[in-house]
N, C-alpha and C. Protein backbone atom coordinates (compact mmCIF):
# COMPACT_ATOMS: atom_id res chain seq x y z
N UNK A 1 123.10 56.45 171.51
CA UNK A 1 122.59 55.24 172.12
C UNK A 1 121.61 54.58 171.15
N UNK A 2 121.73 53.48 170.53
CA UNK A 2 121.29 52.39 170.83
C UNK A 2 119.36 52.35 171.01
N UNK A 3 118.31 51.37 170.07
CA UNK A 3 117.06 51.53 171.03
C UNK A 3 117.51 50.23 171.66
N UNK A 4 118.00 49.35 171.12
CA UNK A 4 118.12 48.31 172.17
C UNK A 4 118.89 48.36 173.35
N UNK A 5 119.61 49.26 173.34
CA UNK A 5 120.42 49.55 174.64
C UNK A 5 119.53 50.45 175.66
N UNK A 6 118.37 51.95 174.94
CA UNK A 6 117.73 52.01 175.62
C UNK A 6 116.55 51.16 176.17
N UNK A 7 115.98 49.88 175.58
CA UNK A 7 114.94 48.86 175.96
C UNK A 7 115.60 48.51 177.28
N UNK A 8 117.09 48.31 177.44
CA UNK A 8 117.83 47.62 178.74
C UNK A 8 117.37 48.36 179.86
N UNK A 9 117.73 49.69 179.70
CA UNK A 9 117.47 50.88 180.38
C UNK A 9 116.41 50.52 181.31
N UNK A 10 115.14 50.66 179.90
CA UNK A 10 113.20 50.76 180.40
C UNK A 10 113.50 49.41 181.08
N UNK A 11 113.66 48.09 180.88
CA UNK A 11 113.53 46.97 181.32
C UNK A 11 114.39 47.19 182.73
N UNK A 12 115.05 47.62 182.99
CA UNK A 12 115.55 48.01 184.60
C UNK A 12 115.26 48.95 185.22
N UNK A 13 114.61 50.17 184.97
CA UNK A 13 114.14 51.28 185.43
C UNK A 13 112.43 51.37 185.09
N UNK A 14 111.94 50.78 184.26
CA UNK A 14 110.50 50.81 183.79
C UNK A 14 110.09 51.96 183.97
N UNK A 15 110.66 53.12 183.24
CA UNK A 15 110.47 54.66 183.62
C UNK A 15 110.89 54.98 182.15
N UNK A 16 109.44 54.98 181.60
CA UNK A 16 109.84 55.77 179.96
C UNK A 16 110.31 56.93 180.27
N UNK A 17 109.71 58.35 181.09
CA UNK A 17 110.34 59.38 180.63
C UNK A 17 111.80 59.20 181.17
N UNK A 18 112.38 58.93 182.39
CA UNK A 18 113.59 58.62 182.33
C UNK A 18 114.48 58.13 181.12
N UNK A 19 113.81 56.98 180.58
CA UNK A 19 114.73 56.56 179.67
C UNK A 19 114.46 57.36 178.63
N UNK A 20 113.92 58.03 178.26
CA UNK A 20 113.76 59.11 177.25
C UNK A 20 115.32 60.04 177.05
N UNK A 21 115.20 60.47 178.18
CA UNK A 21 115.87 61.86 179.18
C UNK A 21 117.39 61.01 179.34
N UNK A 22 117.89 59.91 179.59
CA UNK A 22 118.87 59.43 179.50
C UNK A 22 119.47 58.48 178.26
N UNK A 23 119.04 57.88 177.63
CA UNK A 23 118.89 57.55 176.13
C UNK A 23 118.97 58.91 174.92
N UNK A 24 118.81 60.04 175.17
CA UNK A 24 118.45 60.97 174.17
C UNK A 24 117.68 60.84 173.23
N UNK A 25 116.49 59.80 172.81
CA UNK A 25 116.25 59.01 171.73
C UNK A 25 114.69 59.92 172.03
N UNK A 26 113.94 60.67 171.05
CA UNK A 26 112.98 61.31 170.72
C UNK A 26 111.56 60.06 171.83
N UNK A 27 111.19 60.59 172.37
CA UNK A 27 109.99 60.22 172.97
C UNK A 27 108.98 59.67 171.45
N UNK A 28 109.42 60.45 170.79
CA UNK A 28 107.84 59.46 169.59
C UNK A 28 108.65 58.19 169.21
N UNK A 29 110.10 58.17 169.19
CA UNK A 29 110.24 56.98 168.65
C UNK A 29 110.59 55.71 169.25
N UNK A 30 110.87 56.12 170.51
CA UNK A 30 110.97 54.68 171.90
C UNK A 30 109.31 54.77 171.89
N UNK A 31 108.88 55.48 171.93
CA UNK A 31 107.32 54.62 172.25
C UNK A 31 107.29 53.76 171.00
N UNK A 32 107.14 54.20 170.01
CA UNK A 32 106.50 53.17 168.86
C UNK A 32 107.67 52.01 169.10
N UNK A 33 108.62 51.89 169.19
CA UNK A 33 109.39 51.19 169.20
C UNK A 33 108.98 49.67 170.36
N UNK A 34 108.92 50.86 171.61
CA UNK A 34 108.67 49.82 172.80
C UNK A 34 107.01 49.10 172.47
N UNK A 35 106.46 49.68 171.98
CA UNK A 35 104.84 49.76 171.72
C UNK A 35 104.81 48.40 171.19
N UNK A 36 105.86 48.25 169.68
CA UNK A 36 105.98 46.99 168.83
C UNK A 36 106.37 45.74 169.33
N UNK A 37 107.05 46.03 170.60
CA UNK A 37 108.07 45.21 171.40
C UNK A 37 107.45 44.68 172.58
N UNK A 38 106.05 45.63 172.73
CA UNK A 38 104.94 45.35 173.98
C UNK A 38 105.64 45.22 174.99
N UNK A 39 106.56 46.19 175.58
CA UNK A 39 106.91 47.22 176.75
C UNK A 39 106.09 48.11 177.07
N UNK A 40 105.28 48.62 176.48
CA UNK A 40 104.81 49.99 176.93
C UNK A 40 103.40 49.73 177.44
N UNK A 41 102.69 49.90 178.46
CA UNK A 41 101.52 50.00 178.91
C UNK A 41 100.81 50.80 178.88
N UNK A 42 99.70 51.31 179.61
CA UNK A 42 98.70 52.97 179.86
C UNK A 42 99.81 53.32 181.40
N UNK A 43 99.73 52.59 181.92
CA UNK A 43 100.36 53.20 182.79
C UNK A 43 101.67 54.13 182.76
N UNK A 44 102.68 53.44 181.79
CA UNK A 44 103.82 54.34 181.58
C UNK A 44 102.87 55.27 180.70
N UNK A 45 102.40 55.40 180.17
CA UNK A 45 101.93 56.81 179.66
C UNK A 45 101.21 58.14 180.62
N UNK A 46 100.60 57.42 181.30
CA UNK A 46 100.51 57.99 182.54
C UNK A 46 101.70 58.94 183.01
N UNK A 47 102.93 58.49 183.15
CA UNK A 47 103.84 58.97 183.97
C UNK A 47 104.54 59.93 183.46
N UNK A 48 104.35 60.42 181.67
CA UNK A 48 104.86 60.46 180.38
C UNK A 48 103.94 61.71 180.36
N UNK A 49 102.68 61.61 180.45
CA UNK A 49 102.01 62.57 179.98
C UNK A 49 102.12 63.93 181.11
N UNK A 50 101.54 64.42 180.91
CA UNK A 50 101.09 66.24 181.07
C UNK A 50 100.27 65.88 182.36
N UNK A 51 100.52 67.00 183.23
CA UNK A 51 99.33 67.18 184.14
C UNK A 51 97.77 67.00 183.68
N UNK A 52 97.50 67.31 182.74
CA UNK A 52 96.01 67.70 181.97
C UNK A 52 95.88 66.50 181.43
N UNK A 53 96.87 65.69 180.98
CA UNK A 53 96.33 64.43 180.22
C UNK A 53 96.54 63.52 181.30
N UNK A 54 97.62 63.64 182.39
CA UNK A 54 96.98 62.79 183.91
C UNK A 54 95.59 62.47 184.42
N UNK A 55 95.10 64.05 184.41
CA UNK A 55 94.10 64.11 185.23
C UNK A 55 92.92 63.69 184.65
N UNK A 56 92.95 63.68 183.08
CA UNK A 56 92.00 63.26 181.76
C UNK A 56 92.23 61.46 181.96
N UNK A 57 93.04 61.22 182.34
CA UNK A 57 93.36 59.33 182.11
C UNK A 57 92.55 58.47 183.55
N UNK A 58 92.89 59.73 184.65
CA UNK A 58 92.66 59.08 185.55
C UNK A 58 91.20 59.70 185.50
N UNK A 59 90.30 60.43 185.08
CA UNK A 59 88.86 60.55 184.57
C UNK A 59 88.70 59.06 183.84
N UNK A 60 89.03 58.75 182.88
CA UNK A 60 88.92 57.31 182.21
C UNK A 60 88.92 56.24 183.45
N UNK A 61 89.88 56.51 184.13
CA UNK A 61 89.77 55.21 185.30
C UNK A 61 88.61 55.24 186.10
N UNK A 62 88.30 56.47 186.77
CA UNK A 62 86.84 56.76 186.91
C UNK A 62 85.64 55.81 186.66
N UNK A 63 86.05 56.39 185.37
CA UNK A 63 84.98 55.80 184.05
C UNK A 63 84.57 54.51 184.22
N UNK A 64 85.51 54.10 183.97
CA UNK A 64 85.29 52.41 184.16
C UNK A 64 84.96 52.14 185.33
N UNK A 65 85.69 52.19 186.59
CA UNK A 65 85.55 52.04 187.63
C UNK A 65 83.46 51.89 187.51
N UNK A 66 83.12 53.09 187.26
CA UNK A 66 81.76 52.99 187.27
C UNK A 66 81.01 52.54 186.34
N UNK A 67 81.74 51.82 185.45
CA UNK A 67 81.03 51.27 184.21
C UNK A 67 81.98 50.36 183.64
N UNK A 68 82.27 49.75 184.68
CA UNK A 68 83.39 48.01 183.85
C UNK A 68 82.76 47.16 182.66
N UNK A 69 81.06 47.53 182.48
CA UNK A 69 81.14 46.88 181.00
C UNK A 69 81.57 47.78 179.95
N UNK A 70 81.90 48.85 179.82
CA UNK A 70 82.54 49.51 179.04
C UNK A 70 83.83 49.25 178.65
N UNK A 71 84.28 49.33 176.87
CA UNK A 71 85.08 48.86 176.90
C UNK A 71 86.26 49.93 175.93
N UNK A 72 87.41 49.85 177.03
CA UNK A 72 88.14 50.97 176.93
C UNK A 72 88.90 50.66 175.36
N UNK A 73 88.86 51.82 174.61
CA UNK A 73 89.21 51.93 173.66
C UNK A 73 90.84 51.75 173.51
N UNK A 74 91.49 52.98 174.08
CA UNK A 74 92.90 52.79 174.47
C UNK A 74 93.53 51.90 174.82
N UNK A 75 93.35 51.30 175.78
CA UNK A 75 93.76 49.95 176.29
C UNK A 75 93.93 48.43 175.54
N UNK A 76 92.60 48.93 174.88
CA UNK A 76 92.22 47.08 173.81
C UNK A 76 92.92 47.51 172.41
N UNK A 77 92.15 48.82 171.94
CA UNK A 77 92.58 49.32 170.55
C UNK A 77 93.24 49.76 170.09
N UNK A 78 93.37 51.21 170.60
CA UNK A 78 94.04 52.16 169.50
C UNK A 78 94.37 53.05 170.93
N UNK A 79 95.86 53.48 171.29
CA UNK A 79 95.65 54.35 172.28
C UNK A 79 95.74 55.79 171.50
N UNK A 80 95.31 56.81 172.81
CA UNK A 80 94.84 58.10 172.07
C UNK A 80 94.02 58.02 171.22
N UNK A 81 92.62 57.56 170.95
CA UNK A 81 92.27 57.79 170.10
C UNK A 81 91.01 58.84 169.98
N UNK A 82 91.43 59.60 168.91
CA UNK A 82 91.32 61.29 169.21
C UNK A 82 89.34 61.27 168.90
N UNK A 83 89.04 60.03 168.63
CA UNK A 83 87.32 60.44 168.54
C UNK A 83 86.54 59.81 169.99
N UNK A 84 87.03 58.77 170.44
CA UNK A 84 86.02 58.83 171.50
C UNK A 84 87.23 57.47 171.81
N UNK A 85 87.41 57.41 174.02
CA UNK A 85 87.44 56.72 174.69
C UNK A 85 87.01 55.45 174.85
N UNK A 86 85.50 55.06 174.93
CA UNK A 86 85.21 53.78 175.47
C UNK A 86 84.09 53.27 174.59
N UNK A 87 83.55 52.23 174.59
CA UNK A 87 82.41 51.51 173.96
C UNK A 87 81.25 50.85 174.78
N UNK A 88 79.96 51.14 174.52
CA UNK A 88 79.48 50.50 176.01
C UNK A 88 78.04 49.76 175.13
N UNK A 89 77.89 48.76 174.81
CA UNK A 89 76.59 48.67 173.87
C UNK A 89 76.48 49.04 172.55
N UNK A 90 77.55 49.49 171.78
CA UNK A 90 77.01 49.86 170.69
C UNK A 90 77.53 51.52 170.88
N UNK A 91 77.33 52.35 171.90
CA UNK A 91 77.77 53.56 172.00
C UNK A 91 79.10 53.62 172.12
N UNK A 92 79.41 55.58 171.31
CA UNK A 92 80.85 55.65 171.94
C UNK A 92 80.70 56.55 172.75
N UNK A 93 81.54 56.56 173.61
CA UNK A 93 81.73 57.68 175.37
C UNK A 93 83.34 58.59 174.82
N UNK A 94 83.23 59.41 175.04
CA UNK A 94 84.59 60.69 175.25
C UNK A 94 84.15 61.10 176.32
N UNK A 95 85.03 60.53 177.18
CA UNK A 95 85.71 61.04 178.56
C UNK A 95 86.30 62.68 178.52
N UNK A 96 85.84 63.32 179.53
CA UNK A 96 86.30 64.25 179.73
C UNK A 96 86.49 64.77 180.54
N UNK A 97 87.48 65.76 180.95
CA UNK A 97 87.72 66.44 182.44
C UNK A 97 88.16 67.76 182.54
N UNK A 98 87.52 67.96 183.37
CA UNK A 98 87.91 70.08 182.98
C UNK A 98 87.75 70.19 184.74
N UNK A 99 89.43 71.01 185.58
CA UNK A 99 89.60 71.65 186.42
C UNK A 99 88.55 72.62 186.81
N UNK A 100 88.59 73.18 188.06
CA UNK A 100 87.30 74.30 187.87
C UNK A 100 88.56 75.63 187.92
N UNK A 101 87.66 76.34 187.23
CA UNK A 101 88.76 77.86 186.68
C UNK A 101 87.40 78.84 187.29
N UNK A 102 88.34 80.06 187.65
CA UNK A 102 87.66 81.06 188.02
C UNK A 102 88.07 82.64 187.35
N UNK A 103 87.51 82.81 186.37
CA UNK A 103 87.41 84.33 186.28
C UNK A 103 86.76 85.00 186.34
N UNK A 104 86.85 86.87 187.09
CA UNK A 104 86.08 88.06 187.55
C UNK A 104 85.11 87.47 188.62
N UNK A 105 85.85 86.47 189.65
CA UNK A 105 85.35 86.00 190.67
C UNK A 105 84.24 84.75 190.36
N UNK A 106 83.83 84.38 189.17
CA UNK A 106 82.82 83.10 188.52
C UNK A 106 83.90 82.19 188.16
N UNK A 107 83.38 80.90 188.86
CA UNK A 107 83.80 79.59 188.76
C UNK A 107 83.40 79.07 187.15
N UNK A 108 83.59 78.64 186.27
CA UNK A 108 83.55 77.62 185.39
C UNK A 108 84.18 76.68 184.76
N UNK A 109 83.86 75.89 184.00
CA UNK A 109 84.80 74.70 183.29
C UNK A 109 84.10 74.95 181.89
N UNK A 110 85.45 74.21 181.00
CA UNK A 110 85.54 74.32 179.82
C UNK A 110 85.80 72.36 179.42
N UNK A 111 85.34 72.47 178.16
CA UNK A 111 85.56 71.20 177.58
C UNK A 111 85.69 70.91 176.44
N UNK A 112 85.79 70.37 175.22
CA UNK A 112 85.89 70.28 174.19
C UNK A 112 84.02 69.37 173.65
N UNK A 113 83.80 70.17 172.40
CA UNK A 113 82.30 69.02 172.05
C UNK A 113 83.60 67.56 171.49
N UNK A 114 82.29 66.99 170.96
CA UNK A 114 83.13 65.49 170.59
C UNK A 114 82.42 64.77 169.45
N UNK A 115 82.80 63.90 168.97
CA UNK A 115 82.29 63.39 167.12
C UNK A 115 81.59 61.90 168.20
N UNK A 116 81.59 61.60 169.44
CA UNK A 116 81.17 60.33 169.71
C UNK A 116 79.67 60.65 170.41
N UNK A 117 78.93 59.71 170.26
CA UNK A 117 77.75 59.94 171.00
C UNK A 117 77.24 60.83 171.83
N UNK A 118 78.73 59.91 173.04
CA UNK A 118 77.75 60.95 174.31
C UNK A 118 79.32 61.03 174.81
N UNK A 119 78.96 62.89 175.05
CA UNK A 119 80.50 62.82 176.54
C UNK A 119 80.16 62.59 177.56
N UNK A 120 81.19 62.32 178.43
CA UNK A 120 80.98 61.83 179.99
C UNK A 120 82.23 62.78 180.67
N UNK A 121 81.78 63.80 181.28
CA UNK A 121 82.21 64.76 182.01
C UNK A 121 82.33 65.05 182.85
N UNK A 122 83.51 65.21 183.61
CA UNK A 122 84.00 65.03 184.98
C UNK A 122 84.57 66.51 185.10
N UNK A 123 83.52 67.13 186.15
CA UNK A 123 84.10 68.63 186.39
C UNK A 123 84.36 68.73 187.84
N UNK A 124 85.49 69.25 188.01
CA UNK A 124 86.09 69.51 189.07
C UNK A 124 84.90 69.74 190.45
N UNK A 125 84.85 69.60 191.82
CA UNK A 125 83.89 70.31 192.49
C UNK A 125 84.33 70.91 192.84
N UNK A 126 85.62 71.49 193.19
CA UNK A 126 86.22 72.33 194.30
C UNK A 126 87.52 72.41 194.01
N UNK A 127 88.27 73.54 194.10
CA UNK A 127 89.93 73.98 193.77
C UNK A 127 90.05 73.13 194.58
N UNK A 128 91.11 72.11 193.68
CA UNK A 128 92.25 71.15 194.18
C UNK A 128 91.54 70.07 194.71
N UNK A 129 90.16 69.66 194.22
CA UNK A 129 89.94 68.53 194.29
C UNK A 129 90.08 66.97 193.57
N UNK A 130 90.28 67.50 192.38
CA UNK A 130 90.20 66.92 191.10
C UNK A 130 89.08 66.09 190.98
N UNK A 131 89.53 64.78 191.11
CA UNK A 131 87.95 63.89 191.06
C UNK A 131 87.99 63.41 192.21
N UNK A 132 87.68 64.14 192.88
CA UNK A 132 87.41 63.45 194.65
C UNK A 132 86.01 64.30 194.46
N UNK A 133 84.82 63.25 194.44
CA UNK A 133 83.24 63.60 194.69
C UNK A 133 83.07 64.82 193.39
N UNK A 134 83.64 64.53 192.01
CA UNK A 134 83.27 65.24 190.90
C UNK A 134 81.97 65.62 190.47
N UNK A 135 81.70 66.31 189.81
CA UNK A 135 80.16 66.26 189.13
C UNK A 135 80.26 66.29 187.57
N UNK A 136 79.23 64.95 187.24
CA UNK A 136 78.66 64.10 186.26
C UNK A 136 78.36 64.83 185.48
N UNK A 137 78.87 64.87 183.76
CA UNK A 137 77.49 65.41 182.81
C UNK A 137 77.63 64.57 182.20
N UNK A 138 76.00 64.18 181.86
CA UNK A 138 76.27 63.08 180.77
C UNK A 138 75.52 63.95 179.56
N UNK A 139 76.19 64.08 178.61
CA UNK A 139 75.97 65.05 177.66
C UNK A 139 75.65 64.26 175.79
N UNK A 140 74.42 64.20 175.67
CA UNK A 140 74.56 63.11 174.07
C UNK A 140 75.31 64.66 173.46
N UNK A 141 75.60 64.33 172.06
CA UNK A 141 75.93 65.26 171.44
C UNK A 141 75.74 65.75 170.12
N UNK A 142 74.62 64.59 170.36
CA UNK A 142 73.60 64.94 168.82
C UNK A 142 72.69 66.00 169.19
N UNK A 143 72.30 66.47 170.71
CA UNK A 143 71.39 67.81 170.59
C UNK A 143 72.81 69.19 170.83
N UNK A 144 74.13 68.56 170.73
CA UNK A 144 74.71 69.53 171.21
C UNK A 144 74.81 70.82 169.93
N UNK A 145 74.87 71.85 169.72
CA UNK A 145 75.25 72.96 168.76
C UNK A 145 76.24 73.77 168.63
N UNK A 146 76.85 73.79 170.11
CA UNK A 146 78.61 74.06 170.05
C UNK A 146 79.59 73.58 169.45
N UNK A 147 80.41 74.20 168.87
CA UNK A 147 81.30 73.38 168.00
C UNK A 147 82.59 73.78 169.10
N UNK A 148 83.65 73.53 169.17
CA UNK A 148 85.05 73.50 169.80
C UNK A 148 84.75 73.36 171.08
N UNK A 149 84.95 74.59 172.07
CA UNK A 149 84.86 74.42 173.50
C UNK A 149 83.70 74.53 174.21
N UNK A 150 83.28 74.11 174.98
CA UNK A 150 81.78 74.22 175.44
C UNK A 150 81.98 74.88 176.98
N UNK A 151 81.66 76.18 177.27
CA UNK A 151 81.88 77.01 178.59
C UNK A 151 80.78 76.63 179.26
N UNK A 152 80.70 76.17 180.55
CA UNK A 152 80.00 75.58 181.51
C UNK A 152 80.26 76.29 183.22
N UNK A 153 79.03 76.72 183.85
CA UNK A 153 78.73 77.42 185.01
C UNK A 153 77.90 76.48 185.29
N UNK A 154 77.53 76.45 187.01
CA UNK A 154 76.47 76.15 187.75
C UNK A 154 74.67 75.90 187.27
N UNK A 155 74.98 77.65 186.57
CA UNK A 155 74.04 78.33 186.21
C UNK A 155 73.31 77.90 184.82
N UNK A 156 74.68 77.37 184.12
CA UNK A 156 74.17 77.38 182.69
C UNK A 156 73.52 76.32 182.73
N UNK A 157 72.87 75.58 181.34
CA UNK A 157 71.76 75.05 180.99
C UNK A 157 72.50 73.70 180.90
N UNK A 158 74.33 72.93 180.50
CA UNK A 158 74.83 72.11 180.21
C UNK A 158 74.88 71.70 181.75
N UNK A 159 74.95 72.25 182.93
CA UNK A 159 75.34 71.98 183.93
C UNK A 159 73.90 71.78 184.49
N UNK A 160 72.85 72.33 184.46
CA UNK A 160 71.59 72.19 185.10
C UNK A 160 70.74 70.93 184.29
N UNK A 161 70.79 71.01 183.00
CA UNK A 161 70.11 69.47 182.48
C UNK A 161 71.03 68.73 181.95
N UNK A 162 72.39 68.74 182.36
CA UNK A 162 73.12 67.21 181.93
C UNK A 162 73.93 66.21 183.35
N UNK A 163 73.72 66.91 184.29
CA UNK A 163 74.38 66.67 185.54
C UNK A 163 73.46 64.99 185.99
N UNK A 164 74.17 64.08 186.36
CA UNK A 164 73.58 63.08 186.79
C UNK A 164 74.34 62.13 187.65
N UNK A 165 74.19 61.82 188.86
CA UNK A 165 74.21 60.86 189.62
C UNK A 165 75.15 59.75 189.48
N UNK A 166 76.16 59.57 189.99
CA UNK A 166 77.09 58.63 189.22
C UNK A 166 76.79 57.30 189.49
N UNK A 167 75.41 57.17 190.33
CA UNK A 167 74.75 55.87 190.44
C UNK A 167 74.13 55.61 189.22
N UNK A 168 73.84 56.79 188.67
CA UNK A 168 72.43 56.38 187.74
C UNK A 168 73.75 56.52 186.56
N UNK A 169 74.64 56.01 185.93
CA UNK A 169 75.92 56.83 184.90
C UNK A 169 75.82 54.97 183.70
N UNK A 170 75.38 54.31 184.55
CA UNK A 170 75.05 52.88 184.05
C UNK A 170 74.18 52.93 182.98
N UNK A 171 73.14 53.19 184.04
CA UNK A 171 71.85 52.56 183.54
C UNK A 171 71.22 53.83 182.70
N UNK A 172 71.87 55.30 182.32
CA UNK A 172 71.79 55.76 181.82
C UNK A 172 72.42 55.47 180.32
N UNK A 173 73.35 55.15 180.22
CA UNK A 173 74.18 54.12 179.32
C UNK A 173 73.48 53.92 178.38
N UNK A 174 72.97 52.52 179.13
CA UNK A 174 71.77 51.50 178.76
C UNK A 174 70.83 51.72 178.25
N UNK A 175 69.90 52.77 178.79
CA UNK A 175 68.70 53.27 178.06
C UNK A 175 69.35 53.89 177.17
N UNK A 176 70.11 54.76 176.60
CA UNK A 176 70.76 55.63 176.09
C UNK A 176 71.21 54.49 174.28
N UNK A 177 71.83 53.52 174.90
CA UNK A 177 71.99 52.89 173.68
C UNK A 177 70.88 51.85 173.54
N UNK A 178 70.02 51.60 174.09
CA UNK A 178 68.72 50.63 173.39
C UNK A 178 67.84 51.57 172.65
N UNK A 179 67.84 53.40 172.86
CA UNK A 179 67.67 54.28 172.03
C UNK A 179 68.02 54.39 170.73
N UNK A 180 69.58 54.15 170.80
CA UNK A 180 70.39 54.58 169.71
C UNK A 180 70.06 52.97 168.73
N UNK A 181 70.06 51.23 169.74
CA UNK A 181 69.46 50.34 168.71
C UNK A 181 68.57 50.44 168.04
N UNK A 182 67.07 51.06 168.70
CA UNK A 182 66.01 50.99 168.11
C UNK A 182 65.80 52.18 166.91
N UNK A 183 67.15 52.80 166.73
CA UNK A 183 67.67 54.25 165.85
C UNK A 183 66.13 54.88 165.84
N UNK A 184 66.02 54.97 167.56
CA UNK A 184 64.56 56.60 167.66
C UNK A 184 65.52 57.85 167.87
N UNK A 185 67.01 57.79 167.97
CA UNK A 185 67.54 58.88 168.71
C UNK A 185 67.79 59.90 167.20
N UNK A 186 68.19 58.86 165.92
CA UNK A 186 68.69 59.87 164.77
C UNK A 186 66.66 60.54 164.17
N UNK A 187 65.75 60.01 164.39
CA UNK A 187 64.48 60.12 164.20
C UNK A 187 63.98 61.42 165.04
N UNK A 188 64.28 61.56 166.48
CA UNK A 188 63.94 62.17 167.63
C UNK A 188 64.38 63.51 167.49
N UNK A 189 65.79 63.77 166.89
CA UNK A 189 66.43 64.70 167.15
C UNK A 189 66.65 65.65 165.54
């Protein structure tokens, strides 16, 4: 097949992985293809991706949702882009989302550190909640010292002083980057 015969496909079914799966045509190369052709949205990626990168996208929707001056990276720029999600003032945000996992009967979440400012972390509250009433870390990551995954409990110190209010997720922002303008944060730390 054909990509233009599969474009017919997407244009009547608007179901990339379908047309993937019926086209035979490699998933990396109908995307770039449709991408050039501006068929492809966030949303079909959505439908495309992994449980884990679902539940990570719809953390981003979140995101915004609570911070519409932020401005989504993926969407405007570059999708996937593997250093940081959104822009809000001058800052960059990496979105993140970690299920809650339980081993030897202890609940925790896991996350990745990040090369952007500050993460914004969405941890599960409850098996099988996902982000229904999540809890907040807003985490800079210039005091962070973990390198790869960052293990997180109730108990620990990432969960007890980074946890915040998804009222206050704004205006934390805000102060956060009139910090980073007045560059007291590379001075401070």
């Amino acid at each position: 097949m054909t990509i233009d015969e599969a474009e017919k496909i997407y244009k009547l079914n608007h179901d990339f992985q379908k047309t993937v799966m019926t086209s035979k045509i490699p998933a990396y190369i109908l995307f770039m293809h449709f991408l050039k052709r501006g068929l492809i949205n966030k949303k079909d990626h959505i439908q495309f991706a992994s449980k884990s990168m679902q539940k990570g996208i719809k953390a981003e929707k979140l995101f915004q949702e609570l911070v519409p001056r932020a401005v989504d990276i993926n969407a405007n720029f570059r999708m996937n882009n593997p250093a940081y999600d959104f822009v809000y003032n001058g800052l960059t945000i990496d979105i993140k989302y970690s299920s809650i996992l339980t081993r030897k009967d202890k609940d925790y979440w896991n996350i990745r550190n990040s090369k952007a400012d500050i993460i914004v972390a969405f941890l599960e509250s409850g098996k099988d909640k996902e982000l229904k009433n999540p809890y907040i870390l807003f985490i800079p990551t210039a005091i962070m010292r973990e390198l790869g995954k960052i293990y997180i409990t109730k108990e620990s110190g990432h969960f007890q002083h980074f946890l915040i209010p998804k009222d206050k997720l704004s205006e934390m922002l805000t102060y956060y980057a009139m910090l980073k303008e007045m560059d007291v944060l590379s001075t401070a730390i």
